[in-house]
C-alpha atoms as a PDB file:
ATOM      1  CA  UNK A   1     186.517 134.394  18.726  1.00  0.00           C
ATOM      2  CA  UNK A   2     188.514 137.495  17.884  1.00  0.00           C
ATOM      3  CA  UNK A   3     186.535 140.125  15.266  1.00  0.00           C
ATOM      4  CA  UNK A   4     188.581 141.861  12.907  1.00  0.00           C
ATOM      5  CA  UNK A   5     188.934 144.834  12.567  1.00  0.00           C
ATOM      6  CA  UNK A   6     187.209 147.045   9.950  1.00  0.00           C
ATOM      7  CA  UNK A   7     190.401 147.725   7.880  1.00  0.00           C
ATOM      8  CA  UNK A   8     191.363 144.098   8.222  1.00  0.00           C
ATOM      9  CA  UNK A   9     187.426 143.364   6.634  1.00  0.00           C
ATOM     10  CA  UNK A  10     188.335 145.870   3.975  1.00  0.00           C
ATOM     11  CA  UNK A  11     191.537 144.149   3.082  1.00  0.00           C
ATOM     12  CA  UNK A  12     190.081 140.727   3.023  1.00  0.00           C
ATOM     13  CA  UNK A  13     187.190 141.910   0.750  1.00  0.00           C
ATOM     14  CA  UNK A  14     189.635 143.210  -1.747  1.00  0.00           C
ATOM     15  CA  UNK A  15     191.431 140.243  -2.269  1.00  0.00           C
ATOM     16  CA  UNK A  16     188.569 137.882  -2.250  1.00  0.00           C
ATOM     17  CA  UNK A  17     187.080 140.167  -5.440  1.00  0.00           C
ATOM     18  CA  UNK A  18     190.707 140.063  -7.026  1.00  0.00           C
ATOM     19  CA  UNK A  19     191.904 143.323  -5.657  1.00  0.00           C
ATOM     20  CA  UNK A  20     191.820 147.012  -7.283  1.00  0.00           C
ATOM     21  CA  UNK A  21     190.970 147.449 -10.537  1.00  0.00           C
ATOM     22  CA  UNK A  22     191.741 150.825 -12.149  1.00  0.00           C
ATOM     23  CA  UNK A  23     191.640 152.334  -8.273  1.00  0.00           C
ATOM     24  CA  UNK A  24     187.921 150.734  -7.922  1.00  0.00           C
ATOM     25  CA  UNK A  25     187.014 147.266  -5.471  1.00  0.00           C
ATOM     26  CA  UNK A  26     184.449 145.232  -7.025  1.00  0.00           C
ATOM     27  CA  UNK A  27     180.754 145.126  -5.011  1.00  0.00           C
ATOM     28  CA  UNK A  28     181.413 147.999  -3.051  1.00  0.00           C
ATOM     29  CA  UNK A  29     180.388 150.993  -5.433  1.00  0.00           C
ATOM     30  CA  UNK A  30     180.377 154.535  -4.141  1.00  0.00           C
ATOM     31  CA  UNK A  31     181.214 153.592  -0.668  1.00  0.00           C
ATOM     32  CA  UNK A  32     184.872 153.199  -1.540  1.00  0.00           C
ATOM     33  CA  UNK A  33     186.660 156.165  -1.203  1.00  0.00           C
ATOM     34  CA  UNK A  34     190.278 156.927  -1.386  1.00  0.00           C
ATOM     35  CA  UNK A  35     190.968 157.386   2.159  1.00  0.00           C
ATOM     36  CA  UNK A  36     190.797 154.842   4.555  1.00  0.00           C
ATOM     37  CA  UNK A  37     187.765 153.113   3.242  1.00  0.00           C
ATOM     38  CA  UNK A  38     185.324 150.940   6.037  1.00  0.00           C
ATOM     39  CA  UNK A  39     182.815 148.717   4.079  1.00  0.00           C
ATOM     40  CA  UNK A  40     181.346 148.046   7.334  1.00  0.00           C
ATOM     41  CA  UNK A  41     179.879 149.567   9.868  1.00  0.00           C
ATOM     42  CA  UNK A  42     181.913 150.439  13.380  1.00  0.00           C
ATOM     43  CA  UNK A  43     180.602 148.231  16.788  1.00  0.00           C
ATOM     44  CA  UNK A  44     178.763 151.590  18.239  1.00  0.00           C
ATOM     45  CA  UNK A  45     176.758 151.676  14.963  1.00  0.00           C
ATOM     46  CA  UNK A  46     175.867 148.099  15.515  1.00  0.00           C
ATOM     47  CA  UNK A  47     175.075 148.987  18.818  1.00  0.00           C
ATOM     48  CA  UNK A  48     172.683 151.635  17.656  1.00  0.00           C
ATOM     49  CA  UNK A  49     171.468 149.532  15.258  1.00  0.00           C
ATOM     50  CA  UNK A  50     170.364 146.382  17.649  1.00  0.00           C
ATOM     51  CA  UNK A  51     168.804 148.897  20.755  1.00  0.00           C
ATOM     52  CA  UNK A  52     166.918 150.717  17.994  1.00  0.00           C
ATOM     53  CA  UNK A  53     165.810 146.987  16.536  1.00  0.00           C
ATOM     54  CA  UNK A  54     164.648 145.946  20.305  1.00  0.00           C
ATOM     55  CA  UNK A  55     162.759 149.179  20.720  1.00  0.00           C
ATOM     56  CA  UNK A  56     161.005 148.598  17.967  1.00  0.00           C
ATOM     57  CA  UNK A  57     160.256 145.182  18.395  1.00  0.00           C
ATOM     58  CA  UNK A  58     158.884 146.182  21.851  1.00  0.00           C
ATOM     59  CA  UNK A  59     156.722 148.924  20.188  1.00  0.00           C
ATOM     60  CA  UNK A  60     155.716 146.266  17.746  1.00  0.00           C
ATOM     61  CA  UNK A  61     154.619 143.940  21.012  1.00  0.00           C
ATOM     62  CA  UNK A  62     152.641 147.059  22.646  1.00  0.00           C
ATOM     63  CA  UNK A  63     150.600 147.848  19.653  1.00  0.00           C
ATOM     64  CA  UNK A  64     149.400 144.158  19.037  1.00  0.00           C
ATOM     65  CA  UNK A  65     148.852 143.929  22.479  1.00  0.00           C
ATOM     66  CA  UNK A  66     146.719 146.964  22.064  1.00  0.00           C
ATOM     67  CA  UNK A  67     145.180 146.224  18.609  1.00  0.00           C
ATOM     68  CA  UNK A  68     144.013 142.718  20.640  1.00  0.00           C
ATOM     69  CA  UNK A  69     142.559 144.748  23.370  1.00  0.00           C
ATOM     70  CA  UNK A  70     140.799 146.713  21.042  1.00  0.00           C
ATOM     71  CA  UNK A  71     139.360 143.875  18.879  1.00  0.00           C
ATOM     72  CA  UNK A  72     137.946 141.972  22.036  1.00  0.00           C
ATOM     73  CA  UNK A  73     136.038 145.642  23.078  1.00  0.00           C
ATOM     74  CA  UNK A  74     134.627 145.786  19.537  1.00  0.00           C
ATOM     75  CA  UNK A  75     133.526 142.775  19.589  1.00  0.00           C
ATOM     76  CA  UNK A  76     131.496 143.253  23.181  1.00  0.00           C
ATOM     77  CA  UNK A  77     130.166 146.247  21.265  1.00  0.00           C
ATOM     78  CA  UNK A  78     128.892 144.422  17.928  1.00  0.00           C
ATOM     79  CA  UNK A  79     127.396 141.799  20.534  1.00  0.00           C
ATOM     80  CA  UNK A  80     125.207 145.131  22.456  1.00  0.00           C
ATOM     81  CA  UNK A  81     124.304 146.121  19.153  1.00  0.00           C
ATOM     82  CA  UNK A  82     123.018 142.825  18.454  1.00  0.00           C
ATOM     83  CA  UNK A  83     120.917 142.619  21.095  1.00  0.00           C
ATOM     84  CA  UNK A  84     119.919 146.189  20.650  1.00  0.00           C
ATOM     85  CA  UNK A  85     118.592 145.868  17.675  1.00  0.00           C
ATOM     86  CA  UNK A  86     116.802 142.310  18.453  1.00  0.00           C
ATOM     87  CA  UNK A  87     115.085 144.217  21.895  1.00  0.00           C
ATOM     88  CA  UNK A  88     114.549 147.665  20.410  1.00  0.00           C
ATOM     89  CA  UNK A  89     114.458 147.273  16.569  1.00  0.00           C
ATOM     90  CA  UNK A  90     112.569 150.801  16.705  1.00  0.00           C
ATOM     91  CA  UNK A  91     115.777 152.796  17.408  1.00  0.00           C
ATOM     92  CA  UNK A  92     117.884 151.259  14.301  1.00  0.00           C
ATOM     93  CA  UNK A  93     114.115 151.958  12.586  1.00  0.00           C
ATOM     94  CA  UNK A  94     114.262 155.450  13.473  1.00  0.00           C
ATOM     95  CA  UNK A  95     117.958 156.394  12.666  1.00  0.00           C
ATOM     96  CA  UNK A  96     117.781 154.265   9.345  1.00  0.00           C
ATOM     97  CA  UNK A  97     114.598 156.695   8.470  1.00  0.00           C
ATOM     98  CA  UNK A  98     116.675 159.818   9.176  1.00  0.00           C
ATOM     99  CA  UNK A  99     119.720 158.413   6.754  1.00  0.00           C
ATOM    100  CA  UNK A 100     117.145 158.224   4.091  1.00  0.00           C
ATOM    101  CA  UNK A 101     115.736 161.905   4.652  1.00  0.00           C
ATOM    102  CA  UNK A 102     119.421 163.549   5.062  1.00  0.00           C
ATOM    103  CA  UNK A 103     119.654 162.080   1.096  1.00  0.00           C
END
């Protein structure tokens, strides 16, 4: 499949919206100019555009890989406090006193 061009995208715009009207192209707004106008973007752009879109996406994969890591170590930690508290009950005793003194 051949892509057009960017000028060639231009010109078919143009006439599908019914061509210039008082030097303007309908739907475009201030991106029309009066040289040379591109309504969209070259293939490097694109290009930039996708490998910045897969970075992120693997950035996105990383940190909820991470966040999952995370959430399974809390967890280990709310089950020690548990167990804590059911075994030693004196220690949460003793720091809930000392909340109620620093008010």
């Amino acid at each position: 499949m051949v892509q057009p061009s960017p000028e060639e995208l231009n010109n078919m715009w143009t006439t599908v919206v019914g061509g210039r009207n008082k030097g303007r192209t309908y739907g475009i707004g201030v991106l029309q100019s009066s040289s040379s106008p591109s309504l969209f973007p070259s293939s490097s752009s694109i290009l930039q555009t996708m490998e910045e879109m897969e970075e992120m996406k693997n950035q996105i994969v990383e940190l909820t890989q991470k966040c999952a890591t995370n959430n399974a170590k809390f967890a280990k930690f709310d089950k020690l406090e548990e167990l804590v508290k059911k075994h030693m009950p004196q220690v949460f005793q003793d720091e809930e006193d000392n909340e109620s003194d620093d008010n």
